[in-house]
C-alpha atoms as a PDB file:
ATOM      1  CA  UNK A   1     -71.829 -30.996  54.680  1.00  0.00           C
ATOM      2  CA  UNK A   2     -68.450 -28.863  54.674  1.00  0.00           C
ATOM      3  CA  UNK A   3     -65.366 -29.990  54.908  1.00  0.00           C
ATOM      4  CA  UNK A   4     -65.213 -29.267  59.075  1.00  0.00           C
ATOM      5  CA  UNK A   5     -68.457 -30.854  59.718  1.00  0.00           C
ATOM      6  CA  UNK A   6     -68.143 -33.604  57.948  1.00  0.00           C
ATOM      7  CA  UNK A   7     -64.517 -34.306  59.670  1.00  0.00           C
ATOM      8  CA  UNK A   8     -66.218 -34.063  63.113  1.00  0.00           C
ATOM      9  CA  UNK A   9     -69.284 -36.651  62.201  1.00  0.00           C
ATOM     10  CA  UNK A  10     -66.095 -38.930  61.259  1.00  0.00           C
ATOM     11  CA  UNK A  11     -64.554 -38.609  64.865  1.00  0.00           C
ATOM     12  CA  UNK A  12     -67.875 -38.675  66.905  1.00  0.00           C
ATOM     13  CA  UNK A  13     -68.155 -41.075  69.548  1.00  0.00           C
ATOM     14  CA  UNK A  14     -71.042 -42.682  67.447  1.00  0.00           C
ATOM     15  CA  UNK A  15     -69.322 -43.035  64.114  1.00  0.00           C
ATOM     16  CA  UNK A  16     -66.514 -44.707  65.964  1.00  0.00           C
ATOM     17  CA  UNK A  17     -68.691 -47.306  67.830  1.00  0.00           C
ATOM     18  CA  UNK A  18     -70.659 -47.828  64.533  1.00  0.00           C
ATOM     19  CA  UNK A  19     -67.395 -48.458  62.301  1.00  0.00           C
ATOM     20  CA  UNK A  20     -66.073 -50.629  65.696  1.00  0.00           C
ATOM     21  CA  UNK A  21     -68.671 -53.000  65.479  1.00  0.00           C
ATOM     22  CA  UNK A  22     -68.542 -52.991  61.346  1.00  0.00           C
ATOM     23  CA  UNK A  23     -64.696 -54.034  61.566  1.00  0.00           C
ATOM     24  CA  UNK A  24     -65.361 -56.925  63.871  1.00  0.00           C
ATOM     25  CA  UNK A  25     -67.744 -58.187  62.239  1.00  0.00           C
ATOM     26  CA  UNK A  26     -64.931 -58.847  59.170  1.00  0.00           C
ATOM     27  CA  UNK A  27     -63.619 -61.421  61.816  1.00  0.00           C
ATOM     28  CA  UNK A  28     -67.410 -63.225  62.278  1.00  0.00           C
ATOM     29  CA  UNK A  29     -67.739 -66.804  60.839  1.00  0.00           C
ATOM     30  CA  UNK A  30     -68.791 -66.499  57.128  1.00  0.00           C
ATOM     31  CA  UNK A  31     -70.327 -69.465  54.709  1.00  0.00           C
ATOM     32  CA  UNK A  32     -68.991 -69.872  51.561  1.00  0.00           C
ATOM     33  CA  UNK A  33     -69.012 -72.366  48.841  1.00  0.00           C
ATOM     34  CA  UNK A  34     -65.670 -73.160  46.822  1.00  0.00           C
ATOM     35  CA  UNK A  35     -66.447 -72.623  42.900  1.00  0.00           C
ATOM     36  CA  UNK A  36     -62.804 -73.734  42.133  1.00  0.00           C
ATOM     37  CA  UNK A  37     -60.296 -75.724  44.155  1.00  0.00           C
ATOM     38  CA  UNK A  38     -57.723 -73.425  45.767  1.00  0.00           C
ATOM     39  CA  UNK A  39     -54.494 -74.949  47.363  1.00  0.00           C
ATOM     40  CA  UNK A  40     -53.214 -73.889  50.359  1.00  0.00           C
ATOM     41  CA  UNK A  41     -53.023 -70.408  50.594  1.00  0.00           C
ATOM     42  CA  UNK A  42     -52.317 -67.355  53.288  1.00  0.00           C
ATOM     43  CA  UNK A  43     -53.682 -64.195  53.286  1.00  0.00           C
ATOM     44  CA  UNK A  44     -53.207 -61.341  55.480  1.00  0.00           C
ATOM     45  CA  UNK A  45     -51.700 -64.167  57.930  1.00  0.00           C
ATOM     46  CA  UNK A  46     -54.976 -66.361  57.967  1.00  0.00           C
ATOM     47  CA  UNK A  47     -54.144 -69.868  56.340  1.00  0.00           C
ATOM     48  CA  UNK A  48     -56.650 -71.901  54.792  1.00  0.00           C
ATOM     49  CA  UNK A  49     -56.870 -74.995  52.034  1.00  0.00           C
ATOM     50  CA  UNK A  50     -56.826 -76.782  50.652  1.00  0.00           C
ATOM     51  CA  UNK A  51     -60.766 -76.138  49.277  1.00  0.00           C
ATOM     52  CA  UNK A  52     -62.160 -78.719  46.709  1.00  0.00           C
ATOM     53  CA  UNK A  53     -64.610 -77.295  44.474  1.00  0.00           C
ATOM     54  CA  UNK A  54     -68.026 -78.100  45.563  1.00  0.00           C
ATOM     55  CA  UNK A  55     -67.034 -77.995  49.478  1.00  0.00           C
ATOM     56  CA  UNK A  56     -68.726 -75.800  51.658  1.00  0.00           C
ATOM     57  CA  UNK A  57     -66.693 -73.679  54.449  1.00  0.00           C
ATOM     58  CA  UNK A  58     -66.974 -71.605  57.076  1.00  0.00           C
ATOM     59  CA  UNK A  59     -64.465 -68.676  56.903  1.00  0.00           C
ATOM     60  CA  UNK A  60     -63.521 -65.428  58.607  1.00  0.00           C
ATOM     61  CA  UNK A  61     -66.087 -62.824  56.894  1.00  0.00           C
ATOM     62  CA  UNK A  62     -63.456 -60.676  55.223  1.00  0.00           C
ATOM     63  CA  UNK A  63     -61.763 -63.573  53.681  1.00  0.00           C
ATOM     64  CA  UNK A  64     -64.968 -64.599  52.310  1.00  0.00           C
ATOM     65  CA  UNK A  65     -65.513 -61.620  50.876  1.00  0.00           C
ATOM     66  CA  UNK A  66     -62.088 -61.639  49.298  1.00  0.00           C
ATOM     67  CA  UNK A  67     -62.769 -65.398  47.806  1.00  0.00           C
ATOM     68  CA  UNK A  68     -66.475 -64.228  46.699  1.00  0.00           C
ATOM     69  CA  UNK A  69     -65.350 -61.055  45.170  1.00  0.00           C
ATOM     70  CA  UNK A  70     -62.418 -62.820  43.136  1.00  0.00           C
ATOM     71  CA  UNK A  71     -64.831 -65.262  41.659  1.00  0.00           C
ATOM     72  CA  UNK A  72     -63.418 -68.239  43.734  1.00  0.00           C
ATOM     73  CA  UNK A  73     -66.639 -68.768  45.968  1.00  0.00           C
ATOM     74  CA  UNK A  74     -70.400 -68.149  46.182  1.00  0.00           C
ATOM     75  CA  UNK A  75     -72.014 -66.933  49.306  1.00  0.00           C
ATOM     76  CA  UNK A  76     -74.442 -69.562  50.560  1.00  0.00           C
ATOM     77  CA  UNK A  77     -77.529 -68.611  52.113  1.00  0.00           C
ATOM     78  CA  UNK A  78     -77.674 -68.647  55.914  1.00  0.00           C
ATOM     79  CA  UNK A  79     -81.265 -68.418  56.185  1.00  0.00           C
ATOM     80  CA  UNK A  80     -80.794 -64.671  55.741  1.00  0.00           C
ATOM     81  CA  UNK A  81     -83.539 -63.927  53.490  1.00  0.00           C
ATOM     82  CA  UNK A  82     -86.280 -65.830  56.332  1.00  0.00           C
ATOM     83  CA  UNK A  83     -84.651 -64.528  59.041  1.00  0.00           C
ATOM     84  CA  UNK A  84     -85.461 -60.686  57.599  1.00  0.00           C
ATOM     85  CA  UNK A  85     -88.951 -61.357  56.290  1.00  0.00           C
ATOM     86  CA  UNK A  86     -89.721 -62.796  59.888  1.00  0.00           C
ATOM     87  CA  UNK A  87     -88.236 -59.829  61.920  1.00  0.00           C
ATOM     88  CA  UNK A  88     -90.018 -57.517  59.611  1.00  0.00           C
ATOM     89  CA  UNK A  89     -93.560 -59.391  60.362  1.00  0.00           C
ATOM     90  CA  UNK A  90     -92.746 -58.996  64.131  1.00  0.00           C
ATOM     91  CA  UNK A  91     -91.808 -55.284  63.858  1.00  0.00           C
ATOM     92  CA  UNK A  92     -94.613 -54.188  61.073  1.00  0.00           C
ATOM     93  CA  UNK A  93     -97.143 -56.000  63.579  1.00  0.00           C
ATOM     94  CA  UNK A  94     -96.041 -54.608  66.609  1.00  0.00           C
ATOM     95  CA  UNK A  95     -96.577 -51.303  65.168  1.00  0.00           C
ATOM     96  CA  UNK A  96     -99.813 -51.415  63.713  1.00  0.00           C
ATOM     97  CA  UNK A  97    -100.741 -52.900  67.566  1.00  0.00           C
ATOM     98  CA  UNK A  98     -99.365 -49.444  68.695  1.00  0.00           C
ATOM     99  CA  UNK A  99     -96.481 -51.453  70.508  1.00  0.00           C
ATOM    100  CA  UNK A 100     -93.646 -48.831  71.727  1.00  0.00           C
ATOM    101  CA  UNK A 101     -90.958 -51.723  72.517  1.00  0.00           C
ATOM    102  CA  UNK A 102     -88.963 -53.053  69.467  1.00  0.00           C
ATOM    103  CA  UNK A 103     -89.004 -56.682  68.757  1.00  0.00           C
ATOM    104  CA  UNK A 104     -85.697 -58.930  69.574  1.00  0.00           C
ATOM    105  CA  UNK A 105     -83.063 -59.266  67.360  1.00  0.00           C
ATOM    106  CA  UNK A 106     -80.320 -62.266  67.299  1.00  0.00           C
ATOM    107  CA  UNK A 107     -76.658 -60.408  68.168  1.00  0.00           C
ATOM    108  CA  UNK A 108     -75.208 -59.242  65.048  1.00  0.00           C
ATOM    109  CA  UNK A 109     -78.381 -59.661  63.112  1.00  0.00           C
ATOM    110  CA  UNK A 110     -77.611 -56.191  61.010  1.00  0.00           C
ATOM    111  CA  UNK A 111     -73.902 -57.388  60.649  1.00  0.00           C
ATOM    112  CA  UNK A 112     -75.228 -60.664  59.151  1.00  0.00           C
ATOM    113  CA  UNK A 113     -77.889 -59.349  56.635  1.00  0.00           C
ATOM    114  CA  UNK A 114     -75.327 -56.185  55.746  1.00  0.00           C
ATOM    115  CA  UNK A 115     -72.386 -59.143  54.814  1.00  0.00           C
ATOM    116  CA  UNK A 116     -75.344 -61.178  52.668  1.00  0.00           C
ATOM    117  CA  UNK A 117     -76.049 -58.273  50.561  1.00  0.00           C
ATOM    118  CA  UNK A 118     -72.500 -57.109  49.917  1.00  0.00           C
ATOM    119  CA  UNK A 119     -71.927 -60.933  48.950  1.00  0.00           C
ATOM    120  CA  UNK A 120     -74.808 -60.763  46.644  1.00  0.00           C
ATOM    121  CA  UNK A 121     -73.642 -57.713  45.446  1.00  0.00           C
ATOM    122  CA  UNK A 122     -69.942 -59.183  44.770  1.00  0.00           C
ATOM    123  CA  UNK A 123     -71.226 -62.009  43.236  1.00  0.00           C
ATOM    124  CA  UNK A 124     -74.069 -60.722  40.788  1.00  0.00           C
ATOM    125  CA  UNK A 125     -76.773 -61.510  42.316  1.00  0.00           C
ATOM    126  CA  UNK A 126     -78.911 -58.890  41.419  1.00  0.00           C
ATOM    127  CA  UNK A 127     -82.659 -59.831  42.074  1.00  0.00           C
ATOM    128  CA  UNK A 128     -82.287 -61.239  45.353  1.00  0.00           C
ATOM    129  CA  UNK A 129     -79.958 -58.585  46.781  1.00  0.00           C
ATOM    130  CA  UNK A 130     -82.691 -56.438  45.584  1.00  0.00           C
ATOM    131  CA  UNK A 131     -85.840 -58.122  47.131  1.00  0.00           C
ATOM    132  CA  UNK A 132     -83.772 -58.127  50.572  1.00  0.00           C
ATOM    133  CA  UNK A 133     -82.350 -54.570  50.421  1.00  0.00           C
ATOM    134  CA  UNK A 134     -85.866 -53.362  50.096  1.00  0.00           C
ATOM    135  CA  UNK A 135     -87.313 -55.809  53.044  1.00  0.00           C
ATOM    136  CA  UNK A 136     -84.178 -54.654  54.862  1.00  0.00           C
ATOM    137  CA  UNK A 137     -84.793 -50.666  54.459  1.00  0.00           C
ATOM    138  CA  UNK A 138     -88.195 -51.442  55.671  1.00  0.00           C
ATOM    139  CA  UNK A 139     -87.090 -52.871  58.492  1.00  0.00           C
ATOM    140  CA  UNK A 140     -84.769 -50.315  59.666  1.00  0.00           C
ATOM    141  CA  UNK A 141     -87.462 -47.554  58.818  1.00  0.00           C
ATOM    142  CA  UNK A 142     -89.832 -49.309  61.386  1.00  0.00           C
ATOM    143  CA  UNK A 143     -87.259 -49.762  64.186  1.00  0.00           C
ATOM    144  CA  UNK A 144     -85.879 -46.189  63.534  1.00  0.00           C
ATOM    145  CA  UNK A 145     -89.501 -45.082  64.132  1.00  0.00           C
ATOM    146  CA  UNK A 146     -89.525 -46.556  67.427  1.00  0.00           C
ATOM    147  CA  UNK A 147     -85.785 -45.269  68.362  1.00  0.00           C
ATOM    148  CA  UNK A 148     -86.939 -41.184  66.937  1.00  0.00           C
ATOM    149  CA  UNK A 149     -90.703 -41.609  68.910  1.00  0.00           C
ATOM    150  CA  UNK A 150     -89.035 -42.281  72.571  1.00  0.00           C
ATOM    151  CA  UNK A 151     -86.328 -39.599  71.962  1.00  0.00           C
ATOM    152  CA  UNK A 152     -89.417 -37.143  71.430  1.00  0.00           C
ATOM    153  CA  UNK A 153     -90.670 -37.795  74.955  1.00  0.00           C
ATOM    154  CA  UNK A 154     -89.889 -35.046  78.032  1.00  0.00           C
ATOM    155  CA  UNK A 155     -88.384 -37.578  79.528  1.00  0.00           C
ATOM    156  CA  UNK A 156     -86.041 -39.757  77.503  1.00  0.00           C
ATOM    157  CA  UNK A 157     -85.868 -43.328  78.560  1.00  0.00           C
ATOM    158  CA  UNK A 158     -82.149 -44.262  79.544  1.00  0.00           C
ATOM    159  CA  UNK A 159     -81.863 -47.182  77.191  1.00  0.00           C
ATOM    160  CA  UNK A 160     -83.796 -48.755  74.323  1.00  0.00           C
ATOM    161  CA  UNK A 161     -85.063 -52.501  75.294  1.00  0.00           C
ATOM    162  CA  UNK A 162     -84.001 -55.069  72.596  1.00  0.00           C
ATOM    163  CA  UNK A 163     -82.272 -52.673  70.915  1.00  0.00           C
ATOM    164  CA  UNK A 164     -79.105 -53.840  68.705  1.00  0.00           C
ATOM    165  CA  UNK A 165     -75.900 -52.930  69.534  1.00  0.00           C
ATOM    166  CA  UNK A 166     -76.127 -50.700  66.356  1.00  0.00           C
ATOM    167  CA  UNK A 167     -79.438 -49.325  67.515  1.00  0.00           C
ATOM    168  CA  UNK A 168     -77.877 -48.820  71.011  1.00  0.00           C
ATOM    169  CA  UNK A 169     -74.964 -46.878  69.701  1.00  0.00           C
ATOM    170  CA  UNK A 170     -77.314 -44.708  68.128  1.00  0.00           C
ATOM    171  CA  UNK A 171     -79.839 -43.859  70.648  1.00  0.00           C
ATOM    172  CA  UNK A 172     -76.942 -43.127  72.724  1.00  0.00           C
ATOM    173  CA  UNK A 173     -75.748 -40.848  70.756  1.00  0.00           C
ATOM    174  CA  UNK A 174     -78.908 -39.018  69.208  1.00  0.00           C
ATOM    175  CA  UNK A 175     -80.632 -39.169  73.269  1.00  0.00           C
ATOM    176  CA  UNK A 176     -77.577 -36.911  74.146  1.00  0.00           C
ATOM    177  CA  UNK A 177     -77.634 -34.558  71.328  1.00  0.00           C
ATOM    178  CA  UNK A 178     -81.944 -34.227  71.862  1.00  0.00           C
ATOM    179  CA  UNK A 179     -81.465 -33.655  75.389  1.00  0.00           C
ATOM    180  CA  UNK A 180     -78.975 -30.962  74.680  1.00  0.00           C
ATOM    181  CA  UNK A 181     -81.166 -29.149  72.644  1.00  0.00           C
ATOM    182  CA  UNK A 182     -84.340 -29.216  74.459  1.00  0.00           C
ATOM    183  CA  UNK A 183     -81.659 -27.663  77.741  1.00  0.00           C
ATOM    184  CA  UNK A 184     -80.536 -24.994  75.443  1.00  0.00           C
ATOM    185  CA  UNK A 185     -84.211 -24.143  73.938  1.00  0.00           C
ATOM    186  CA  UNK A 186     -85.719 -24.301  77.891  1.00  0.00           C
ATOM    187  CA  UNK A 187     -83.112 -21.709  78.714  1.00  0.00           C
ATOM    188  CA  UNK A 188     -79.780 -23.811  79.826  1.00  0.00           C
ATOM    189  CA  UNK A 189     -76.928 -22.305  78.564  1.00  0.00           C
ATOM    190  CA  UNK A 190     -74.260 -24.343  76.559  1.00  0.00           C
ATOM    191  CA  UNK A 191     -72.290 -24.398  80.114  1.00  0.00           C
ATOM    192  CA  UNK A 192     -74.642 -26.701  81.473  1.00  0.00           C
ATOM    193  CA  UNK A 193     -76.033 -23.815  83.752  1.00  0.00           C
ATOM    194  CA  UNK A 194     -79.290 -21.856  84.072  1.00  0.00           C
ATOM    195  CA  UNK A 195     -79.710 -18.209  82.308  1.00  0.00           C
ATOM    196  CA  UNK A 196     -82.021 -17.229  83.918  1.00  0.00           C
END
């Protein structure tokens, strides 16, 4: 991708709604354990402490990061890992039934399982970040499936039921760039009007 392209992916409405929802999710509750005790502190205007070593907190996600990263804290697991292996289950079953729909997700479910694995990633944790990136890929494969199948049809549905607000963004996106196309290759012009 040149220089010019890849300057307009950065701007596109969908980029910007994707990197919206990955900034607030910095703010979304995040549970940490304290390795060692920290004192009061503030950072970036957010005061927290004092943490005895041992306790278990709930903190804004990018400060959690921050503590995890530094060695401070460990992530603790949220139920992450189950959560994943079940939605998987749903979505792998629903498509070997033939089942257009996509499953439900709990709001912020991608958020969630993206923060778990940069946690694990921050704090070593190499086998299980591994075991749920790969679940996780899966995952997305399947529901992408679903998302690229009903952007195939003549008529594309206006909205995706129990899609994410991820998966929203992007069949908003990719259902306006598909229906441009197939205008242009039936004969519309770029104008919007007929050529013939």
């Amino acid at each position: 991708m040149d220089g010019v392209a890849r300057a307009a992916w950065l701007r596109s409405d969908c980029t910007v709604r994707l990197r919206s929802l990955l900034l607030a999710s910095l703010a979304e509750q995040s549970r940490v354990k304290v390795k060692s005790g920290i004192p009061e502190t503030s950072l970036a205007g957010f005061k927290f402490g004092p943490l005895r070593e041992g306790e278990t907190v709930d903190l804004p996600r990018a400060l959690a990061l921050v503590l995890i990263a530094s060695g401070s804290a460990e992530p603790v697991d949220e139920g992450v890992e189950i959560e994943l292996y079940r939605a998987q289950g749903k979505e792998r079953a629903a498509a070997q039934s033939g089942a257009p729909q996509l499953s439900q997700l709990r709001p912020g479910f991608y958020r969630k399982v993206a923060a778990s694995l940069v946690a694990m990633e921050l704090a070593g944790m190499d086998e299980p970040e591994r075991r749920i990136m790969s679940v996780y890929q899966d995952l997305i494969t399947l529901r992408l499936q679903k998302i690229a199948r009903s952007l195939g049809y003549t008529s594309v549905p206006a909205s995706m039921p129990n899609a994410t607000e991820e998966e929203k963004a992007l069949f908003d996106c990719a259902s306006e760039l598909f229906r441009r196309w197939r205008e242009i290759l039936v004969g519309v012009d770029l104008h919007g009007g007929s050529v013939h």
